[in-house]
N, C-alpha and C. Protein backbone atom coordinates (compact mmCIF):
# COMPACT_ATOMS: atom_id res chain seq x y z
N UNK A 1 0.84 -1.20 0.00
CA UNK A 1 0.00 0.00 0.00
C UNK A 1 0.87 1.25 0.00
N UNK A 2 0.49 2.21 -0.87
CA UNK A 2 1.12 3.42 -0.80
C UNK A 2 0.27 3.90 0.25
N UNK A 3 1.43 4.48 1.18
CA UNK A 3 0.90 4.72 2.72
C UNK A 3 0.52 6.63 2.67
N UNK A 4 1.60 7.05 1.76
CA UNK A 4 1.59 8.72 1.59
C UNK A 4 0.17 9.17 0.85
N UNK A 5 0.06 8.17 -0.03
CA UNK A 5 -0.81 8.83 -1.12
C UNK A 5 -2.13 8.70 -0.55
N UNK A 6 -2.99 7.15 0.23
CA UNK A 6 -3.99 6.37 0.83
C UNK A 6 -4.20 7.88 2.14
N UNK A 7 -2.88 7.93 2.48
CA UNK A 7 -3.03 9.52 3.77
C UNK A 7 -3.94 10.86 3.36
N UNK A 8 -3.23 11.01 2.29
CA UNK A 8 -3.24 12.23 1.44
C UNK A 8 -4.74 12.01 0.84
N UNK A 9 -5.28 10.75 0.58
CA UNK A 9 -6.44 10.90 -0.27
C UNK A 9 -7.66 10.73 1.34
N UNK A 10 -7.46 10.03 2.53
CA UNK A 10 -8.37 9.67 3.18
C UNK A 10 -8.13 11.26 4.11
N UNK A 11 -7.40 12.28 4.75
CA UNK A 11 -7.75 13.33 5.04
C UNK A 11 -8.16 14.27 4.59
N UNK A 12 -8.41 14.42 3.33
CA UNK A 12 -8.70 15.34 2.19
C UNK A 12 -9.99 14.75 1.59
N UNK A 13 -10.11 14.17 0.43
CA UNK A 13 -11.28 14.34 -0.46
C UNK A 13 -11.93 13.06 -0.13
N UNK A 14 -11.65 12.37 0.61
CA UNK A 14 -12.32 11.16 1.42
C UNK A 14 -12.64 11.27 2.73
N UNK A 15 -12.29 12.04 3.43
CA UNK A 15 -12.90 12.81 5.01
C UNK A 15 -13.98 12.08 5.16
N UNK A 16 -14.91 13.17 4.27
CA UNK A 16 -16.16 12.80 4.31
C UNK A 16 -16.82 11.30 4.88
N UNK A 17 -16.21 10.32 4.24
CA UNK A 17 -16.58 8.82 4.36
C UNK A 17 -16.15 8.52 5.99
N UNK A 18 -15.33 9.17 6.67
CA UNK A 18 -15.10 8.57 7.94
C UNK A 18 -15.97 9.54 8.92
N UNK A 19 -16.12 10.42 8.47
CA UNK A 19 -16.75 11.22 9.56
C UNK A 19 -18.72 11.00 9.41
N UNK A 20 -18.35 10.19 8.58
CA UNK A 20 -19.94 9.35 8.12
C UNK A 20 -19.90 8.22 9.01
N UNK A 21 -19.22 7.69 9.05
CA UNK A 21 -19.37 6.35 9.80
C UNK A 21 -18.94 6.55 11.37
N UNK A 22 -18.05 7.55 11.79
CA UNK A 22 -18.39 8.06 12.81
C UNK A 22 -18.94 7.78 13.41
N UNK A 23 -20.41 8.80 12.99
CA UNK A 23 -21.70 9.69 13.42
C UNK A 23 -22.40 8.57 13.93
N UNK A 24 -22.00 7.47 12.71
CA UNK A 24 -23.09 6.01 12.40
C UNK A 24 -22.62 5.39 14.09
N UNK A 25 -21.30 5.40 14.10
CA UNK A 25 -21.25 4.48 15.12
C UNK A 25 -21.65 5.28 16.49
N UNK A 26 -21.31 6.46 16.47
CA UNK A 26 -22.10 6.88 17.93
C UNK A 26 -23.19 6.62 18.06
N UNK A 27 -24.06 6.98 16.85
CA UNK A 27 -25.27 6.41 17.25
C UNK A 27 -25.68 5.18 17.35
N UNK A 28 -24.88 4.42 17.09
CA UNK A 28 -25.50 3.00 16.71
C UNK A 28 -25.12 2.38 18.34
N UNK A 29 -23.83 2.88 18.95
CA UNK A 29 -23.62 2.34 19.84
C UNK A 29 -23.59 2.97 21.06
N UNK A 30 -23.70 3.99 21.18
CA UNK A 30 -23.97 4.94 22.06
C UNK A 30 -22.66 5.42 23.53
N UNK A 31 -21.75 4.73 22.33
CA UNK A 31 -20.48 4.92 23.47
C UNK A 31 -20.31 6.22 23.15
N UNK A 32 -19.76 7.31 24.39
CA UNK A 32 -19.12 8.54 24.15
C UNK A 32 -18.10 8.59 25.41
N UNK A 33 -17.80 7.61 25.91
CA UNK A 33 -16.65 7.46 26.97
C UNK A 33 -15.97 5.90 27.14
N UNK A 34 -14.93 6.20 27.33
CA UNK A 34 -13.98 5.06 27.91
C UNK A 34 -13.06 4.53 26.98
N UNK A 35 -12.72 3.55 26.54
CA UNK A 35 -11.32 3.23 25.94
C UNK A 35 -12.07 2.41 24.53
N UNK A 36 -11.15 2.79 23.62
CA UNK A 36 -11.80 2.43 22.33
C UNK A 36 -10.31 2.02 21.40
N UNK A 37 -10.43 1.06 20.69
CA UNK A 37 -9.66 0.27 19.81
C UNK A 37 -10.25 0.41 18.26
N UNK A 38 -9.46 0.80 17.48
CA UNK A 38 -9.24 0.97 16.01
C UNK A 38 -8.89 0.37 15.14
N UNK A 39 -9.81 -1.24 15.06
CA UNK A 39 -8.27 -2.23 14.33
C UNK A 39 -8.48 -1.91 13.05
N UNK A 40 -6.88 -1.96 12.44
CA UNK A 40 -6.68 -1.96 10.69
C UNK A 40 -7.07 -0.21 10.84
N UNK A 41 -6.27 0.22 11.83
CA UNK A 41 -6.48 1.67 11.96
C UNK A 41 -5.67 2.46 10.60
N UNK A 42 -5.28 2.10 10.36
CA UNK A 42 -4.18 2.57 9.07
C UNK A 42 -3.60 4.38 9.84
N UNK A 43 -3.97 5.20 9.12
CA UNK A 43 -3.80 6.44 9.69
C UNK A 43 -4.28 7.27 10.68
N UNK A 44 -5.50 5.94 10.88
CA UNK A 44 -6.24 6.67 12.28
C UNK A 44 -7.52 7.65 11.92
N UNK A 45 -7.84 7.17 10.64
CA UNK A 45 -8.85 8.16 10.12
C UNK A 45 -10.40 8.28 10.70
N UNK A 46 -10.93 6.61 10.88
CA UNK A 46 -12.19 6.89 11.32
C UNK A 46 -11.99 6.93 12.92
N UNK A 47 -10.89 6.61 13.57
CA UNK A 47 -11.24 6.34 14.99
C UNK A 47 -10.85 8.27 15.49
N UNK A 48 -10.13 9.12 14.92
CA UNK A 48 -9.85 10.60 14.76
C UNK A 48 -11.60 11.09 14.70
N UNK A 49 -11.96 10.71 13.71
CA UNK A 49 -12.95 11.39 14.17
C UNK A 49 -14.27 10.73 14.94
N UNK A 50 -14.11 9.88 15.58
CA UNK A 50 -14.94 9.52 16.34
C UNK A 50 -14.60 9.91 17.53
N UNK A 51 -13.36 10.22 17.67
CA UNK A 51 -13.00 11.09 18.91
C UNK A 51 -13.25 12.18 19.14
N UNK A 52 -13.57 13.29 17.85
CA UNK A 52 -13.75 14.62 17.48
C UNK A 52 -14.86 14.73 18.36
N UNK A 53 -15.52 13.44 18.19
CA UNK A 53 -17.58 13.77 18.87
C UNK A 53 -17.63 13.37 19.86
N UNK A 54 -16.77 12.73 20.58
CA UNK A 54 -17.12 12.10 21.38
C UNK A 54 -15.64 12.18 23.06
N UNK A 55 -15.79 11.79 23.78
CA UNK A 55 -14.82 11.31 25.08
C UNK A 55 -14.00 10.36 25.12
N UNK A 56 -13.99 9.65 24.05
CA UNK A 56 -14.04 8.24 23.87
C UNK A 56 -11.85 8.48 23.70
N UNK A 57 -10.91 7.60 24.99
CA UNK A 57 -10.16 7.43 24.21
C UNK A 57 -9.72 6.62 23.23
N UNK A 58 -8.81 6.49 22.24
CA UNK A 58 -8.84 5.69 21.51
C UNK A 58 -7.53 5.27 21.02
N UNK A 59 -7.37 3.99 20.91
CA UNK A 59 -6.18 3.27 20.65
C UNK A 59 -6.22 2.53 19.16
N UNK A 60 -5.07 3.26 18.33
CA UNK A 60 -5.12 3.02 16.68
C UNK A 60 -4.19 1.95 16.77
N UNK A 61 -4.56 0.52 16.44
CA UNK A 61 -4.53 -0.45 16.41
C UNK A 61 -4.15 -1.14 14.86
N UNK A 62 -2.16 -1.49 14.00
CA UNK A 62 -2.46 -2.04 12.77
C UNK A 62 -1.13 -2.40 13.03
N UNK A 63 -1.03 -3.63 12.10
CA UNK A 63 0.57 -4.40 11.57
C UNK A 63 1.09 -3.50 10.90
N UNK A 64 0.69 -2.54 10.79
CA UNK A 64 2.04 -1.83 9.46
C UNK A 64 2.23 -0.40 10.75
N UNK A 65 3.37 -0.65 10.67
CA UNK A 65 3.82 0.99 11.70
C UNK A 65 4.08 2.29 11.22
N UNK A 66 4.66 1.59 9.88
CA UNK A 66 4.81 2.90 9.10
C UNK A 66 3.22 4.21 8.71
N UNK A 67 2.08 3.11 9.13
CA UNK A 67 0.52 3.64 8.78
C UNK A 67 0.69 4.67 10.19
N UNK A 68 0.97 3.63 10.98
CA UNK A 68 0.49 3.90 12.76
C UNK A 68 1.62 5.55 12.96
N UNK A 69 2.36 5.55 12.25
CA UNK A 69 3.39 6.98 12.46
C UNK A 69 2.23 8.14 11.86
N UNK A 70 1.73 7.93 11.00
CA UNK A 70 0.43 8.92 10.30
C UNK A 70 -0.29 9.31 11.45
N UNK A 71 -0.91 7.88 12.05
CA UNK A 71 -1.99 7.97 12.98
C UNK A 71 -1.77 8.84 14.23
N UNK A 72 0.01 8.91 14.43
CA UNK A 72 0.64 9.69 15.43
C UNK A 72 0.45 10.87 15.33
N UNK A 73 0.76 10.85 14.12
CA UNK A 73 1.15 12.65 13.64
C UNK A 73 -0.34 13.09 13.71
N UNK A 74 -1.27 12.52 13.45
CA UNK A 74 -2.82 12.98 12.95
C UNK A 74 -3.25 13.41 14.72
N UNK A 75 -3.01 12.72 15.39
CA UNK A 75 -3.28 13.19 16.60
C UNK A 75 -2.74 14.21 17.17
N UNK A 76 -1.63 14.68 16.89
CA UNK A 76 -0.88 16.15 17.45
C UNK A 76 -1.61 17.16 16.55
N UNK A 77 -2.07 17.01 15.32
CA UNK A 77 -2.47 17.84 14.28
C UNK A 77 -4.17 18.17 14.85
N UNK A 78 -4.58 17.15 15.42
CA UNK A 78 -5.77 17.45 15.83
C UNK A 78 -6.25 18.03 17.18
N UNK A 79 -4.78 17.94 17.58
CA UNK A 79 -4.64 18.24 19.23
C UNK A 79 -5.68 17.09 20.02
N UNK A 80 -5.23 15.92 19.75
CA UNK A 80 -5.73 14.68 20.51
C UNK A 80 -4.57 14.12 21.29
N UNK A 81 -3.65 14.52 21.34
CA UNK A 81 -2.47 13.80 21.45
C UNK A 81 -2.52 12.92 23.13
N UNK A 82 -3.68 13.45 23.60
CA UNK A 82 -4.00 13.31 25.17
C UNK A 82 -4.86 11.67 25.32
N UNK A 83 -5.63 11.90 24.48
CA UNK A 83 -6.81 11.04 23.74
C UNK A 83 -6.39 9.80 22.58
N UNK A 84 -5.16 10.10 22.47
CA UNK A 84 -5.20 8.49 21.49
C UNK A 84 -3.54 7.93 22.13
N UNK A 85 -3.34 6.98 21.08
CA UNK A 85 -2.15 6.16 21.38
C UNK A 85 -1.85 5.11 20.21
N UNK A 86 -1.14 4.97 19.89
CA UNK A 86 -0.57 3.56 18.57
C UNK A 86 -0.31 2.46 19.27
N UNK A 87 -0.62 1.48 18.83
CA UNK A 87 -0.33 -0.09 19.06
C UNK A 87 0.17 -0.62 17.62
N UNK A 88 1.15 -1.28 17.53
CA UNK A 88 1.71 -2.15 16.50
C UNK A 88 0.82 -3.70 16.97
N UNK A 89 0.56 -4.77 16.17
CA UNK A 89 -0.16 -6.04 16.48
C UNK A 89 -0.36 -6.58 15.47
N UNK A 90 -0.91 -7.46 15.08
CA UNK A 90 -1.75 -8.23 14.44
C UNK A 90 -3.03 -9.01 15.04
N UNK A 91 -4.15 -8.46 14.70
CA UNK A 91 -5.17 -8.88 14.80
C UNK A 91 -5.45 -10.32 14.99
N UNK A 92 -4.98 -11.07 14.59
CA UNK A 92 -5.43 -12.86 15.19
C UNK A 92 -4.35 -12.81 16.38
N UNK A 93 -3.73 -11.89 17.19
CA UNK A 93 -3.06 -12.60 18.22
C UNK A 93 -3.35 -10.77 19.34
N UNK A 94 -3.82 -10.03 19.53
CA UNK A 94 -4.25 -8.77 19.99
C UNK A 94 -3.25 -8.64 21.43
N UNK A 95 -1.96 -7.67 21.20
CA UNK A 95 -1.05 -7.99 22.52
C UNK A 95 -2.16 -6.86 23.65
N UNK A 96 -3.35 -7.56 24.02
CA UNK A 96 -4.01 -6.94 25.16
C UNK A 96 -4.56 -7.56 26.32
N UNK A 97 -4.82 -7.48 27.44
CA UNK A 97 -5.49 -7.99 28.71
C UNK A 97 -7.23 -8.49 28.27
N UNK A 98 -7.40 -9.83 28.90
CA UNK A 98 -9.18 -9.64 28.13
C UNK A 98 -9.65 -8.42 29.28
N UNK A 99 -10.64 -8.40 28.18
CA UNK A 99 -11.78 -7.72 28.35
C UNK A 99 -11.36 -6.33 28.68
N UNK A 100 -10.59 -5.39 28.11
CA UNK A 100 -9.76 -3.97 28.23
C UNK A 100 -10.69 -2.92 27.53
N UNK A 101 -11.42 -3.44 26.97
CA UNK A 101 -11.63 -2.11 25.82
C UNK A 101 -13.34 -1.99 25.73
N UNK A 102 -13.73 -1.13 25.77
CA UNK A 102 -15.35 -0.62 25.94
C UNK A 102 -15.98 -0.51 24.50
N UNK A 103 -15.40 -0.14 23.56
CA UNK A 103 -15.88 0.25 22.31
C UNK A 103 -14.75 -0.31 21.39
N UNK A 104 -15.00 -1.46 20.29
CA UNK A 104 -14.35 -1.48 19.54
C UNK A 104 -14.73 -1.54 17.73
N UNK A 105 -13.95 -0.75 17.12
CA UNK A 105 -14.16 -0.13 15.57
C UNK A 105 -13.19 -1.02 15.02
N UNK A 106 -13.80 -0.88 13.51
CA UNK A 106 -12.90 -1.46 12.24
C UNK A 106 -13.62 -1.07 10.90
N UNK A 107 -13.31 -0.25 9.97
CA UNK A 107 -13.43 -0.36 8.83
C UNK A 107 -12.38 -0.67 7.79
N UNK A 108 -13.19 -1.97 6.85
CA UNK A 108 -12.14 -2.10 5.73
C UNK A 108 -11.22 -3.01 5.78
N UNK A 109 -11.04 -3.46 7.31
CA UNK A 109 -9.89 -4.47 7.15
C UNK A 109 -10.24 -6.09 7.33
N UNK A 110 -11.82 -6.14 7.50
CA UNK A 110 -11.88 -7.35 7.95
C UNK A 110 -11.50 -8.32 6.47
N UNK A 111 -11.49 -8.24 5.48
CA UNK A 111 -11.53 -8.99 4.33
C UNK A 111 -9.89 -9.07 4.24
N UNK A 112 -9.12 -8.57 4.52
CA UNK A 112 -7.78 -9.04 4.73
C UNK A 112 -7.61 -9.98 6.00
N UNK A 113 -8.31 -9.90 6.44
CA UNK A 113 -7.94 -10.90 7.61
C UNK A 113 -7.47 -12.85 7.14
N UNK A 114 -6.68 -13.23 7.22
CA UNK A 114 -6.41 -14.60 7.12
C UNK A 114 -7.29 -15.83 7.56
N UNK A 115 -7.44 -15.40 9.14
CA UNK A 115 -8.39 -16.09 9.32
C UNK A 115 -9.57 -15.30 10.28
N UNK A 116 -10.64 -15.23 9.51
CA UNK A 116 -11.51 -14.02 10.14
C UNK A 116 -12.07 -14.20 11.88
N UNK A 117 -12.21 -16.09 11.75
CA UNK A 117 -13.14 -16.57 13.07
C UNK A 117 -12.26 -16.24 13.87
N UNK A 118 -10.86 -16.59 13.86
CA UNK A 118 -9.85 -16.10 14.88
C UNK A 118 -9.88 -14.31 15.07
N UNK A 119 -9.76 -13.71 14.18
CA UNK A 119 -9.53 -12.45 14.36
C UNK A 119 -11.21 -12.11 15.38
N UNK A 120 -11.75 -12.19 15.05
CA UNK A 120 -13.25 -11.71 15.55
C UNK A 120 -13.20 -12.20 17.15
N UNK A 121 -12.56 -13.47 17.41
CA UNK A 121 -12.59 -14.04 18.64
C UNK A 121 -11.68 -13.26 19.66
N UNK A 122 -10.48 -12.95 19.01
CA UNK A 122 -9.57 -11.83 19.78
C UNK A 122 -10.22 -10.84 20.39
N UNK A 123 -11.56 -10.06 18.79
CA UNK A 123 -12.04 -9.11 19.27
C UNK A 123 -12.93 -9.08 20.38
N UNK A 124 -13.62 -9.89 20.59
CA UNK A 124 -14.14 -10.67 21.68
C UNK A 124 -14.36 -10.64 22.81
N UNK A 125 -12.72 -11.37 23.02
CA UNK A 125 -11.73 -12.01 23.85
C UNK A 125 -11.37 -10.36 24.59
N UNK A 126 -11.58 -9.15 24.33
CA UNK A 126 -10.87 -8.07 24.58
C UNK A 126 -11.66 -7.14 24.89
N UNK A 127 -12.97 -7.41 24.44
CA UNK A 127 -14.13 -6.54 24.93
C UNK A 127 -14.78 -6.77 26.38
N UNK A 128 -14.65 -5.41 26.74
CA UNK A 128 -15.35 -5.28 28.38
C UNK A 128 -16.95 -6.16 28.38
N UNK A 129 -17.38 -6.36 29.25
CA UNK A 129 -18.81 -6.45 29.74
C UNK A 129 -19.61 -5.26 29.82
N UNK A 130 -20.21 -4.70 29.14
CA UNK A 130 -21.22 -3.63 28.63
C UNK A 130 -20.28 -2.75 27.58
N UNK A 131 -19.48 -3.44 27.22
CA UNK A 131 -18.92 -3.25 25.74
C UNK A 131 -19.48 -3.72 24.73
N UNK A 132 -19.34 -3.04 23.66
CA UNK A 132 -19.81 -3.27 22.26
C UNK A 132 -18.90 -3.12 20.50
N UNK A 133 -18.67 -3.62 19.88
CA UNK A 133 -18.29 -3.40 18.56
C UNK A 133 -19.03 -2.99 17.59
N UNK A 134 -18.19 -2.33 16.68
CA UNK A 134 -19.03 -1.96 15.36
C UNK A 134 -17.43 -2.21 14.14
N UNK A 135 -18.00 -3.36 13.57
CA UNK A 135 -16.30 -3.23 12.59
C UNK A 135 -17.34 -4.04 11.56
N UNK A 136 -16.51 -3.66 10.34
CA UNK A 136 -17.17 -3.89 9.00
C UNK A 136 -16.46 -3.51 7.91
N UNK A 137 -17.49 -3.05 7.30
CA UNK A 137 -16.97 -2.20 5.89
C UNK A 137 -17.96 -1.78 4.77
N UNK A 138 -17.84 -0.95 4.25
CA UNK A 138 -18.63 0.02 3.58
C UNK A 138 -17.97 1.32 2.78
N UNK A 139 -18.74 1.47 1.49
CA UNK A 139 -18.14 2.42 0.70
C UNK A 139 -18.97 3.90 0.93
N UNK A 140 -19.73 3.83 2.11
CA UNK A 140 -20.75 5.59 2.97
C UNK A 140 -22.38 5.13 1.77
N UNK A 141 -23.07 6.49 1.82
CA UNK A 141 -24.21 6.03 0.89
C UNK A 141 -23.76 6.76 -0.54
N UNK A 142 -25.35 6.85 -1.18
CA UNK A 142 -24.51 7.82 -2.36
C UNK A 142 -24.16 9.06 -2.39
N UNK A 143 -25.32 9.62 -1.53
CA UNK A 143 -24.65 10.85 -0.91
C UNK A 143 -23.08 11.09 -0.54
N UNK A 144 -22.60 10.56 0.23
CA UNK A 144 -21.49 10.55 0.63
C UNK A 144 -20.51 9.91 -0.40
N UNK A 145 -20.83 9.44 -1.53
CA UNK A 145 -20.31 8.87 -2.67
C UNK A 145 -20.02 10.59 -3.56
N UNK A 146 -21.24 10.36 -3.76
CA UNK A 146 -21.04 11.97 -4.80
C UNK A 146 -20.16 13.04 -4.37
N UNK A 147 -20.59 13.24 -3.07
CA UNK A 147 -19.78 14.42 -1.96
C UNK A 147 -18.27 14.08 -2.30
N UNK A 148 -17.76 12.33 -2.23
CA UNK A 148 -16.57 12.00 -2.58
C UNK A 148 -16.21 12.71 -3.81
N UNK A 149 -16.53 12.27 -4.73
CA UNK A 149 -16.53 12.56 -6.28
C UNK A 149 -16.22 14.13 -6.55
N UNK A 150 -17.24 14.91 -6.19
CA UNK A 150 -16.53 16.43 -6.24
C UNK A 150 -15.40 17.39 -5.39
N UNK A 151 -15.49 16.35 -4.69
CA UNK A 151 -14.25 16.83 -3.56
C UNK A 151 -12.84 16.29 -4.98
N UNK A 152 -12.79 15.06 -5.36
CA UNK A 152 -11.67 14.54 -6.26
C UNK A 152 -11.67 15.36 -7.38
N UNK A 153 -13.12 15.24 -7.96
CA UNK A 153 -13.04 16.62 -9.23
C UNK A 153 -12.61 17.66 -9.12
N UNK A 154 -12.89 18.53 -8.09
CA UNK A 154 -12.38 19.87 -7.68
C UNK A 154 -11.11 19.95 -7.44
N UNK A 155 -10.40 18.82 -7.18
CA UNK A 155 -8.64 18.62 -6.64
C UNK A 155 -7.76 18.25 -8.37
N UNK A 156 -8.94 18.27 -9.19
CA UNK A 156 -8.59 17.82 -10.69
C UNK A 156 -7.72 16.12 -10.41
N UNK A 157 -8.57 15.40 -9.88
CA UNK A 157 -8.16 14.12 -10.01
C UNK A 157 -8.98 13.29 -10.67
N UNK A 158 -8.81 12.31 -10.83
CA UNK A 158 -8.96 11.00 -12.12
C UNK A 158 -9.95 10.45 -10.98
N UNK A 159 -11.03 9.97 -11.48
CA UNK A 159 -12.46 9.27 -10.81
C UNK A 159 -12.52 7.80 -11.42
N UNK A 160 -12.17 7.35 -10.34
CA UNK A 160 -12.53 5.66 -11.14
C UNK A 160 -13.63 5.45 -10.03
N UNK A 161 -15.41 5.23 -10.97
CA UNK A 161 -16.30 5.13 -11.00
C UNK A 161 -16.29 3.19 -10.13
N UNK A 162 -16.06 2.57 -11.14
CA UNK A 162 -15.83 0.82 -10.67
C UNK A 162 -14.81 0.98 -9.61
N UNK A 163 -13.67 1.56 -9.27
CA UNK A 163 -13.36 1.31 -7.99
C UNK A 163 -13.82 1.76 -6.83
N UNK A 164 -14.71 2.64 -7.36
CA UNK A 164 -15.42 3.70 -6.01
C UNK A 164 -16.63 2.18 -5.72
N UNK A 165 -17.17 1.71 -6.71
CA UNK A 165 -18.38 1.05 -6.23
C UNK A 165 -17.73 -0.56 -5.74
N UNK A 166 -16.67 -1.27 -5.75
CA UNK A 166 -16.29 -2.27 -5.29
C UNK A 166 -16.28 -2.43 -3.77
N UNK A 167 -17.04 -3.77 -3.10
CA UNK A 167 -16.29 -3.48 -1.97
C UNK A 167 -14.95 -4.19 -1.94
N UNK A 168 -14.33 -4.85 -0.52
CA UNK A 168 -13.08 -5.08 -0.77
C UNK A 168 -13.28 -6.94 -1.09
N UNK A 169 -13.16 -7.03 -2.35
CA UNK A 169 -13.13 -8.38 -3.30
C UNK A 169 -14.49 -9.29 -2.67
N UNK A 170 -13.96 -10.39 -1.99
CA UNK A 170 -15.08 -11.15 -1.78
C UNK A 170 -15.04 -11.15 -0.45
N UNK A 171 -13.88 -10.83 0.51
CA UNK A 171 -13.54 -10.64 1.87
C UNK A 171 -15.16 -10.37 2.49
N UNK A 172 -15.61 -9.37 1.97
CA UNK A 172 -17.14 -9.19 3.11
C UNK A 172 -18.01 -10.03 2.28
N UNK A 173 -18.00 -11.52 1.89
CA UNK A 173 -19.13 -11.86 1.51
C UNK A 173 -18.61 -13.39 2.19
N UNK A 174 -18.03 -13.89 3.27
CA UNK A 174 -18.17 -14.41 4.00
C UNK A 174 -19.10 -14.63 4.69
N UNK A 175 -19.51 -16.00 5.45
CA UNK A 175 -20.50 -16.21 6.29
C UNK A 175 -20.20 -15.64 7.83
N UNK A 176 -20.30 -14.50 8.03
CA UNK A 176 -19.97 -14.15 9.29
C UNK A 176 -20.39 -14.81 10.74
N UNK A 177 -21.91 -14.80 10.30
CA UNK A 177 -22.95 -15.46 11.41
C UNK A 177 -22.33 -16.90 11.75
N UNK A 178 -21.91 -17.41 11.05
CA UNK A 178 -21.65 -19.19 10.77
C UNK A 178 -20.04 -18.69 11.64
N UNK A 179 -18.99 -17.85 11.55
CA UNK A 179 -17.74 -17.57 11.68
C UNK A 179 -17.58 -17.70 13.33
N UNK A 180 -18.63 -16.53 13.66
CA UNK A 180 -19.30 -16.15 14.72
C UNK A 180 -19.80 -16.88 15.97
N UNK A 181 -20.45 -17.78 15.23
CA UNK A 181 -21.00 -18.91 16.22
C UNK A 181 -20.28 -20.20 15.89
N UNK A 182 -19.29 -20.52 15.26
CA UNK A 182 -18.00 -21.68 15.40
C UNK A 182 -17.41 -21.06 16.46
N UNK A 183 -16.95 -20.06 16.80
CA UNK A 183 -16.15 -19.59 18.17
C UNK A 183 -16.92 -18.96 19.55
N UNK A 184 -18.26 -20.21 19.35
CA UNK A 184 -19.04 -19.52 20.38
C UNK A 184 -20.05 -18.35 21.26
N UNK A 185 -19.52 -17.28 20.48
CA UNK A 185 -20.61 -16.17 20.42
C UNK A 185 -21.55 -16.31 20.11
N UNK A 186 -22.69 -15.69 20.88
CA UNK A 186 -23.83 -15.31 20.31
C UNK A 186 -24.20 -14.20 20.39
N UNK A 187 -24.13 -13.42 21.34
CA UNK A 187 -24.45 -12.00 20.72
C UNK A 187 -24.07 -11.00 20.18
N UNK A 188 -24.61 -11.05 19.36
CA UNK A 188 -24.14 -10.21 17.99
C UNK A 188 -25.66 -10.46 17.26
N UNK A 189 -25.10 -9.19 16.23
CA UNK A 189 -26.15 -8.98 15.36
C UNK A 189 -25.11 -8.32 14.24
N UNK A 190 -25.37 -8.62 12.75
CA UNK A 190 -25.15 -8.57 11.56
C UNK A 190 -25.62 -7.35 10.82
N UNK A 191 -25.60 -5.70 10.45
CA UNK A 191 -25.95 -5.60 9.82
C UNK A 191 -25.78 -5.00 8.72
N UNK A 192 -26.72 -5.57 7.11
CA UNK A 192 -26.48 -5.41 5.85
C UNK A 192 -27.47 -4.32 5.38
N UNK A 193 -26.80 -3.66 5.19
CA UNK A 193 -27.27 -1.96 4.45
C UNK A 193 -26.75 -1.39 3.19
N UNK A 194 -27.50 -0.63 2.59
CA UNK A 194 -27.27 0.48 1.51
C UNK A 194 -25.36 0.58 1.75
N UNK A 195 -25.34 1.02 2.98
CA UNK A 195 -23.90 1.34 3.44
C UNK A 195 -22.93 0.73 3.99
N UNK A 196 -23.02 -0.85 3.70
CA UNK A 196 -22.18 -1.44 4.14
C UNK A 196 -22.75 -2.95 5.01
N UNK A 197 -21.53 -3.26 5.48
CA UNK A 197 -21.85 -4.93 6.38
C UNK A 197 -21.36 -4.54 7.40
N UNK A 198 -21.92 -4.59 9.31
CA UNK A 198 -21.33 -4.19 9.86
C UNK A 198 -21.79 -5.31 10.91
N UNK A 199 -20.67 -5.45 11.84
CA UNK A 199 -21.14 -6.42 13.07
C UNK A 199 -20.63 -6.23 14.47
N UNK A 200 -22.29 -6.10 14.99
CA UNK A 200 -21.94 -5.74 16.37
C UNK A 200 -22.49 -6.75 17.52
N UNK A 201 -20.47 -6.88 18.29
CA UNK A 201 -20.72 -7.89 19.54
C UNK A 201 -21.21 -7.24 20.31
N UNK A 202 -21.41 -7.97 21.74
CA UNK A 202 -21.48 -7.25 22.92
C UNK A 202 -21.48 -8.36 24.34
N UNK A 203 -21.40 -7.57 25.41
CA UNK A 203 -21.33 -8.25 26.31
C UNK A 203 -21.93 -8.02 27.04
C-alpha cells in the first residue's frame, strides 16, 4: 500500500466517508466514553474522528507501523495527542489484557484478515462487559459517494467510477454469522445496508 498517497487521499477528499461512519457508530452504539480500539487503523482516520464527537479514548490499532506513524502525527495535528495512542499487532493474536476495551471499531480491514473466526474471537476475547463493537466495511451512501466525487473533481483528479463502487473483493461476503458462532458467540447482530456490512458484539 502506498501509505503517503492512501493519507493524502483519506484526510482530504475522502474525510467525508469517515466522519460518516463516525456519526453512524455513535449512534448506533452509544459509546461517548472510555477506551476504544481501532483495528486496521491505518492512519487513524475513522477512529480521529470519532473522537472529534465524542470522550471516547482511543487506541489506533495495525501491523504496518509505518501507517500507525500517520496515525501519530494525525493526533498532534488534531490536538488529541492526550486522547489516542498507537499499538503495533496483528489482529489474530491482539497484545491486550481480556476484556480492556469498551468500544471497539474497524473499517475495511476485515476482508484481509487470514483467518476471520480467529480475528473476531480476539475481538471478543478483549471486549469489556457492557462493551460493544461496530467493525465492517462500507463504501458511505450515495450521498457521501457523490460528496466524494466532487471533492476529487475539484482537486482535478482522475475518478474511477468501478473502484469507487467495489467493496473489498469477496472478503465481506463471507459467512460471518456461521464464523461467529463456530467460536461460540452469540451476541451479535449482523448488519447489511445500503452502506455497508457491519457487526456488532457485545457483552
Amino acid at each position: 500500500m502506498d501509505v503517503e498517497h492512501y493519507d493524502q487521499q483519506s484526510r482530504t477528499v475522502k474525510k467525508p466517508l469517515y466522519t460518516y461512519y463516525a456519526q453512524k457508530i455513535k449512534d448506533q452504539t452509544r459509546m461517548i466514553e472510555g477506551k476504544c480500539l481501532d483495528v486496521g487503523a491505518c492512519g487513524g482516520y475513522l477512529g480521529l474522528e470519532l473522537a472529534k464527537m465524542t470522550n471516547l479514548h482511543v487506541t489506533f490499532f495495525d501491523l504496518n507501523a509505518e501507517a500507525l506513524e500517520k496515525a501519530a502525527l494525525h493526533l498532534v495535528e488534531d490536538g488529541l495527542e492526550e486522547r489516542g495512542a498507537t499499538l503495533v499487532g496483528d489482529v489474530h493474536a491482539i497484545p491486550l489484557e481480556d476484556e480492556t476495551m469498551d468500544l471497539i471499531i474497524s473499517r475495511g480491514s476485515m476482508p484481509f484478515w487470514e483467518d476471520p473466526a480467529l480475528a473476531l474471537q480476539e475481538i471478543y476475547r478483549i471486549l469489556k462487559k457492557g462493551g460493544t463493537t461496530f467493525v465492517g466495511g462500507g463504501k458511505g451512501t450515495p450521498e457521501i459517494k457523490a460528496q466524494i466525487i466532487e471533492n476529487m473533481l475539484a482537486e482535478g483528479q482522475e475518478v474511477d467510477l468501478e473502484a469507487m463502487d467495489k467493496m473489498h473483493g469477496d472478503g465481506m461476503k463471507r459467512d460471518y454469522d456461521a464464523l461467529l458462532k463456530s467460536k461460540g458467540i452469540e451476541n451479535f447482530v449482523i448488519h447489511r445496508a445500503q452502506d455497508g456490512i457491519w457487526i456488532q458484539m457485545w457483552k
